[in-house]
Protein backbone atom coordinates (compact mmCIF):
# COMPACT_ATOMS: atom_id res chain seq x y z
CA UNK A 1 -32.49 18.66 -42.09
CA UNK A 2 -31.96 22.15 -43.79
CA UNK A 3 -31.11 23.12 -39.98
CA UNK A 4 -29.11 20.59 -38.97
CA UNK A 5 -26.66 20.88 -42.32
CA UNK A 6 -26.21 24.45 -41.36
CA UNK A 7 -25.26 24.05 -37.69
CA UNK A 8 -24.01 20.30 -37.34
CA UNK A 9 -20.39 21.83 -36.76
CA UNK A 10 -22.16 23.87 -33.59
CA UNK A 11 -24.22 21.22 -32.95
CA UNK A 12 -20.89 18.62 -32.41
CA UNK A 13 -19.29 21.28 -30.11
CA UNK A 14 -22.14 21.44 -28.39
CA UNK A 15 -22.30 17.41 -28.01
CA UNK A 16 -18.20 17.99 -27.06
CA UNK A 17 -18.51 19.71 -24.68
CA UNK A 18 -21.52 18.16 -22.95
CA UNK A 19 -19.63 14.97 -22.84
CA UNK A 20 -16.78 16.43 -21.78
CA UNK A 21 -18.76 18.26 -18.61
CA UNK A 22 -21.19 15.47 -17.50
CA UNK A 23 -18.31 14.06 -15.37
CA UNK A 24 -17.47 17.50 -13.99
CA UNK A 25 -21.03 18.14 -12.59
CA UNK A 26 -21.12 14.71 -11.40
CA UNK A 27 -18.27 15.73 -8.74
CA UNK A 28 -19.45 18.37 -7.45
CA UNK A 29 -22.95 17.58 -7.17
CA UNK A 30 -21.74 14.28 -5.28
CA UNK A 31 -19.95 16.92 -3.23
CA UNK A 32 -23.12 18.00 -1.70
CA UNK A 33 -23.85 14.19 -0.84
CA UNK A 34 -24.00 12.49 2.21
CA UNK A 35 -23.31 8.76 1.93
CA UNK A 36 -24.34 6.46 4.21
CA UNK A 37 -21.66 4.29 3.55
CA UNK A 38 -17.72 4.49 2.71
CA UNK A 39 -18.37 4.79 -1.36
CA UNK A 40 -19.83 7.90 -2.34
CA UNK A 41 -21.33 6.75 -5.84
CA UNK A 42 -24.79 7.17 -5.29
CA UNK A 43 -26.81 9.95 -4.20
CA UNK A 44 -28.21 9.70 -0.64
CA UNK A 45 -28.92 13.05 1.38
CA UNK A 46 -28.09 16.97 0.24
CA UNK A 47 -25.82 18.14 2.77
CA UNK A 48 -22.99 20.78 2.92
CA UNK A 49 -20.79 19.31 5.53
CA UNK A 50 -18.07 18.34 3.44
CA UNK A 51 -17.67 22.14 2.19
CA UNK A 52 -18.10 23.38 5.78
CA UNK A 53 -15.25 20.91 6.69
CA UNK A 54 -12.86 20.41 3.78
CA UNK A 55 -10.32 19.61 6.43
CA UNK A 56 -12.26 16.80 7.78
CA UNK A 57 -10.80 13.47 6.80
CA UNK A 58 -6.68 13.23 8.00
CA UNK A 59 -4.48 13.81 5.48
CA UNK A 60 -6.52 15.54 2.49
CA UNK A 61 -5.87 19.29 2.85
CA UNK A 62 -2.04 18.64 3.53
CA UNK A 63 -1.68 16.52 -0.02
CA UNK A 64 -3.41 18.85 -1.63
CA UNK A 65 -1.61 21.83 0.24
CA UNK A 66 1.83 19.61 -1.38
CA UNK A 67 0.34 19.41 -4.58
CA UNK A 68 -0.45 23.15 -5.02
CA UNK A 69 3.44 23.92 -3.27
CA UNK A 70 4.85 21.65 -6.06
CA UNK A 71 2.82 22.91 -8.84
CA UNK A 72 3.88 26.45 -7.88
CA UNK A 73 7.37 26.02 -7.85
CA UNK A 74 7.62 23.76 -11.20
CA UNK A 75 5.93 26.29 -12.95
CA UNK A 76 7.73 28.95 -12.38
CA UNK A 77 10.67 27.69 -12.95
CA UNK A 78 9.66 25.54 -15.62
CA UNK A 79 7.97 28.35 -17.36
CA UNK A 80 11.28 31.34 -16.73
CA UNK A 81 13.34 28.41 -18.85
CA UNK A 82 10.91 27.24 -21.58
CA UNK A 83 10.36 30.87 -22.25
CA UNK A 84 13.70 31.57 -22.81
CA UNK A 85 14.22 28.44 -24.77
CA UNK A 86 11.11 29.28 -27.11
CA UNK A 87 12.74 32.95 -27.59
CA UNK A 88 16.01 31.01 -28.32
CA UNK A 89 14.19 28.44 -30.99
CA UNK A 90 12.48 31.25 -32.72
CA UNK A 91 14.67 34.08 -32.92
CA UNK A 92 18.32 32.84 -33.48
CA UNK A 93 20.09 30.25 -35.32
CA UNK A 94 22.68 28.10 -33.92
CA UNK A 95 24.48 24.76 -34.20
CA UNK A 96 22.01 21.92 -32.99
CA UNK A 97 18.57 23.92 -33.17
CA UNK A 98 17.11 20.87 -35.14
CA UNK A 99 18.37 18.45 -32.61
CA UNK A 100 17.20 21.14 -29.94
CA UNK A 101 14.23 21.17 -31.10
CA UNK A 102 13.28 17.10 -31.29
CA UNK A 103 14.64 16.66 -27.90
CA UNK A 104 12.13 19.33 -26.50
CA UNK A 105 9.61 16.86 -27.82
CA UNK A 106 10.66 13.63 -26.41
CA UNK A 107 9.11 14.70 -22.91
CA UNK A 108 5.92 14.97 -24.66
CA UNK A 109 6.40 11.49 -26.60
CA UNK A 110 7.44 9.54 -23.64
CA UNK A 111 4.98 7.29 -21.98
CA UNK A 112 4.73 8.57 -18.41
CA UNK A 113 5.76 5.27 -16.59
CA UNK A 114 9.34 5.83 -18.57
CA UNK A 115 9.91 8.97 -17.56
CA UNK A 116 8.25 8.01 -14.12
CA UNK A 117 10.90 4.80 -13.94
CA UNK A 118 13.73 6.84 -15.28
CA UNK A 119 14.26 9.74 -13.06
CA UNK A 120 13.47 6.97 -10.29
CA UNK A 121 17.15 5.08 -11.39
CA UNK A 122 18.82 8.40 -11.57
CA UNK A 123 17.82 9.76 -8.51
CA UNK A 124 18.54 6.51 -6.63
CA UNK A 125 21.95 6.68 -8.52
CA UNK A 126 22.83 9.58 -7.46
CA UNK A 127 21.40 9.19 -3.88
CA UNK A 128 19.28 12.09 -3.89
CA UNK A 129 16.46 11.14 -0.83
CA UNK A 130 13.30 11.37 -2.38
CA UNK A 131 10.56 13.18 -1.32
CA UNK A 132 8.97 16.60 -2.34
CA UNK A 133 12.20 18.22 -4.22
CA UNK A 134 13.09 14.86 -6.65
CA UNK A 135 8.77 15.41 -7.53
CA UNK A 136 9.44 19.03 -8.24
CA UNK A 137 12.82 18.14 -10.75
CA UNK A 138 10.52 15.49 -12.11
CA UNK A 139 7.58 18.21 -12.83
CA UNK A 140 10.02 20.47 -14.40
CA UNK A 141 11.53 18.33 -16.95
CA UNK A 142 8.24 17.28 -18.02
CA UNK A 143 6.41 20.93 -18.14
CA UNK A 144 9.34 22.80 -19.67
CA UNK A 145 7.84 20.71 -23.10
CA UNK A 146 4.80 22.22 -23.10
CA UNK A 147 6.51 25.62 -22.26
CA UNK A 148 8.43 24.97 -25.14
CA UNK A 149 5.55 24.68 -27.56
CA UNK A 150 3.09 26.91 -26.02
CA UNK A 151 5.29 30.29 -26.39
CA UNK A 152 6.94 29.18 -29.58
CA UNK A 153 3.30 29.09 -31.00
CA UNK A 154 2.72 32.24 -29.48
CA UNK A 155 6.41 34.08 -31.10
CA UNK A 156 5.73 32.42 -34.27
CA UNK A 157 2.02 34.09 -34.55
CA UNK A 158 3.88 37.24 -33.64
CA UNK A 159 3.67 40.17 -36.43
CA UNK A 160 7.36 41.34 -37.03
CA UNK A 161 6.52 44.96 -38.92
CA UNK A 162 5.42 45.66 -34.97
CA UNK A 163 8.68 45.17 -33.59
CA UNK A 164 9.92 46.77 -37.08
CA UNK A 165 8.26 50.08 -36.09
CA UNK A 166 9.45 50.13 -33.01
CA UNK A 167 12.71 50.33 -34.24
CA UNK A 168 11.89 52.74 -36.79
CA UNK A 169 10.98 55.19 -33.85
CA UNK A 170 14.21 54.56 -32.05
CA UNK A 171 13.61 52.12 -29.77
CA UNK A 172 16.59 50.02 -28.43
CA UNK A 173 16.66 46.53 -27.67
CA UNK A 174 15.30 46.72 -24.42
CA UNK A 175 12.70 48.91 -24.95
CA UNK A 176 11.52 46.91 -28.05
CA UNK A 177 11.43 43.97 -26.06
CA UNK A 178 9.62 45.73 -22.56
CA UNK A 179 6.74 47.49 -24.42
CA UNK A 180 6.02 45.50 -27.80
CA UNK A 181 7.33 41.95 -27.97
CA UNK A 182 7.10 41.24 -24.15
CA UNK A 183 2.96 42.33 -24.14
CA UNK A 184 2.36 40.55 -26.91
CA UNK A 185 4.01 37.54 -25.99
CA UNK A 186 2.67 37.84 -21.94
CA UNK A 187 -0.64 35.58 -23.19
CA UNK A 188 0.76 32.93 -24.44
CA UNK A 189 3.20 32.68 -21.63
CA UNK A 190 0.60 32.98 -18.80
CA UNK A 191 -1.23 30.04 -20.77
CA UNK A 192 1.62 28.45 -20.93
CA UNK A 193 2.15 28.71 -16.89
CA UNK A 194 -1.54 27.39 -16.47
CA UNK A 195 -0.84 24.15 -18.53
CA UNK A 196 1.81 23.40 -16.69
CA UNK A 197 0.08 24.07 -13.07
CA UNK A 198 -2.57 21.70 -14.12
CA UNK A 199 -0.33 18.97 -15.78
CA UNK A 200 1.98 18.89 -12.53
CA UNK A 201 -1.71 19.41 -9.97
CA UNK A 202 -2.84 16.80 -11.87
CA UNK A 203 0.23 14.46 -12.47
CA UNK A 204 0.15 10.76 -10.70
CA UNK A 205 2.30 8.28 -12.28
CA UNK A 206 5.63 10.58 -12.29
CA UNK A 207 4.89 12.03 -8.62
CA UNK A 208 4.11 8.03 -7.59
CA UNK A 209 7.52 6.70 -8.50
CA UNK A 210 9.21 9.51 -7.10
CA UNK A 211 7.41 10.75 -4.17
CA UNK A 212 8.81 8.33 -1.86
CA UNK A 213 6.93 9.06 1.56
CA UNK A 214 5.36 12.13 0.41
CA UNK A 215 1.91 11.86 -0.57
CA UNK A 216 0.21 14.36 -3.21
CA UNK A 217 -3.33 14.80 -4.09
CA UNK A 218 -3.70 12.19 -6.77
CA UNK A 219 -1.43 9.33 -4.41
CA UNK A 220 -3.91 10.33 -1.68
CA UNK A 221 -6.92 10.05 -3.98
CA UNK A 222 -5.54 6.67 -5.71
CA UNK A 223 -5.11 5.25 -2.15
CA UNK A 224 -8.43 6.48 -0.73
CA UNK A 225 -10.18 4.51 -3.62
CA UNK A 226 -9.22 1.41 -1.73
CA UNK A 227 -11.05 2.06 1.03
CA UNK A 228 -13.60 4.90 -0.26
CA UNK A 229 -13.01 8.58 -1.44
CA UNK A 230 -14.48 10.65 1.15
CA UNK A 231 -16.72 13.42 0.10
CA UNK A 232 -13.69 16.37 0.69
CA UNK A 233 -12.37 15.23 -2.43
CA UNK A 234 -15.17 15.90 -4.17
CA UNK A 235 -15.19 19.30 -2.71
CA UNK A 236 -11.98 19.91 -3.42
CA UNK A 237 -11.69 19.23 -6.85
CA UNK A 238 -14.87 21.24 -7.79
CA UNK A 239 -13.33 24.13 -5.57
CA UNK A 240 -10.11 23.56 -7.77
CA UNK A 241 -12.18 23.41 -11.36
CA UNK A 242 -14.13 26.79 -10.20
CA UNK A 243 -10.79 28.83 -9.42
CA UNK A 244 -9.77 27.39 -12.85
CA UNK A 245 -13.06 28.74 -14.53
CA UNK A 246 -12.89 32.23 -12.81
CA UNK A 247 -9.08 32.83 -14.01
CA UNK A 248 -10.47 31.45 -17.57
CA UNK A 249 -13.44 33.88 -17.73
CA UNK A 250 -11.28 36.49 -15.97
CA UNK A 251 -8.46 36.42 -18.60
CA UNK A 252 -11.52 36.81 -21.42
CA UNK A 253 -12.93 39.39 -19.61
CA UNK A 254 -10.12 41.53 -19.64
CA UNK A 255 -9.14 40.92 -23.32
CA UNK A 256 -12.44 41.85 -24.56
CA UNK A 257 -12.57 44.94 -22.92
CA UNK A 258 -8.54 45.73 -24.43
CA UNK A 259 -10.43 44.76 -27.77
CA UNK A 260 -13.66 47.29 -27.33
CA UNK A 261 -10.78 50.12 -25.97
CA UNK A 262 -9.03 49.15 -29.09
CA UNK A 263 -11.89 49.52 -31.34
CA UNK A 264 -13.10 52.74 -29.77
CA UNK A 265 -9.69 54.57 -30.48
């Protein structure tokens, strides 16, 4: 008991993140399955033909080819404007910050199947053919939110004597904000960029109402559960949760090595 006081915090993560996994390693070791029927929900055979031949079932690799071309472009866009709207929000004061500020939250607020249903009735106002450039708008409103909040947090958390003493030594403007504020500010805004790759990846109701023809990875997924998800998927998604774990254990990588250079000056 004496134990368990001491480490029941650790011991809850612990639980967390188990939880939080078990579904994870259910994919992709159902990725190494081969059903014998149309449902793969129960493990048959180990085989490796649905990695050897991600391509296999018609349609898969191009929605999720559209999905990652969609995610790319809202992100960068969405993440060059909520950056500058975060600097904006932190560092100045103007007429309708406040207001500014509550309508970056909306987004966030708003159930999905509003937002989904609303840009729907504007596009079709405005006649704008849907397809794969109304999804992208759609992603962009949506992401530039999180944006928002990610590198505000980030600025916020920022130490101002180090922008201070770059002044002090005669930095300008421009060179304050290229070698000080800009590094310091770089990991928020790349976490910022891989929230909102995985929220638009990963987005289904928005995409569904204004997709029109086009068909992402979640539409294909939600209409391959009708008639069984084939086994790519599975591959797929663990191929697309291991690129996400590399770039995760990358990014700590290289910060703990700044942190030991750091140390060792």
């Amino acid at each position: 008991m004496r134990f368990i006081r001491r480490n029941l915090l650790g011991l809850i993560a612990i639980l967390v993140l188990v939880y939080l996994f078990i579904p994870i390693a259910v994919v992709a070791i159902l990725s190494f399955n081969n059903p014998t029927g149309k449902f793969n929900l129960a493990w048959t055979q180990f085989s490796t033909d649905a990695w050897t031949n991600l391509c296999g079932v018609p349609g898969v690799c191009s929605s999720f080819v559209t999905s990652i071309q969609i995610g790319i472009i809202a992100t960068i866009v969405a993440t060059a404007l909520g950056t500058m709207i975060a600097f904006a929000l932190v560092r100045y004061r103007f007429r309708g910050r406040s207001t500014t500020n509550l309508l970056i939250f909306l987004p966030m607020a708003t159930p999905e199947v509003v937002m989904g249903s609303s840009l729907l009735a504007l596009f079709l106002n405005l006649r704008f053919p849907l397809g794969q450039w109304t999804v992208v708008i759609a992603h962009i409103m949506f992401i530039i939110s999180f944006v928002v909040v990610t590198v505000k947090a980030r600025l916020q958390g920022l130490d101002p004597r180090l922008e201070e003493a770059a002044r002090d030594l005669y930095a300008n403007p421009r060179a304050t904000f290229r070698y000080v504020t800009l590094p310091l500010v770089t990991p928020g805004i790349a976490g910022a960029a891989l929230l909102g790759f995985s929220l638009s990846f990963d987005d289904f109701i928005i995409s569904y109402f204004n997709a029109g023809t086009l068909v992402t990875f979640p539409i294909f997924i939600w209409g391959a559960a009708q008639r069984g998800i084939p086994v790519q998927v599975n591959a797929l998604a663990t191929l697309v949760f291991i690129i996400a774990l590399l770039i995760v254990l990358g990014s700590q990588l290289v910060n703990y090595r700044r942190r030991r250079k750091l140390m060792s000056v």
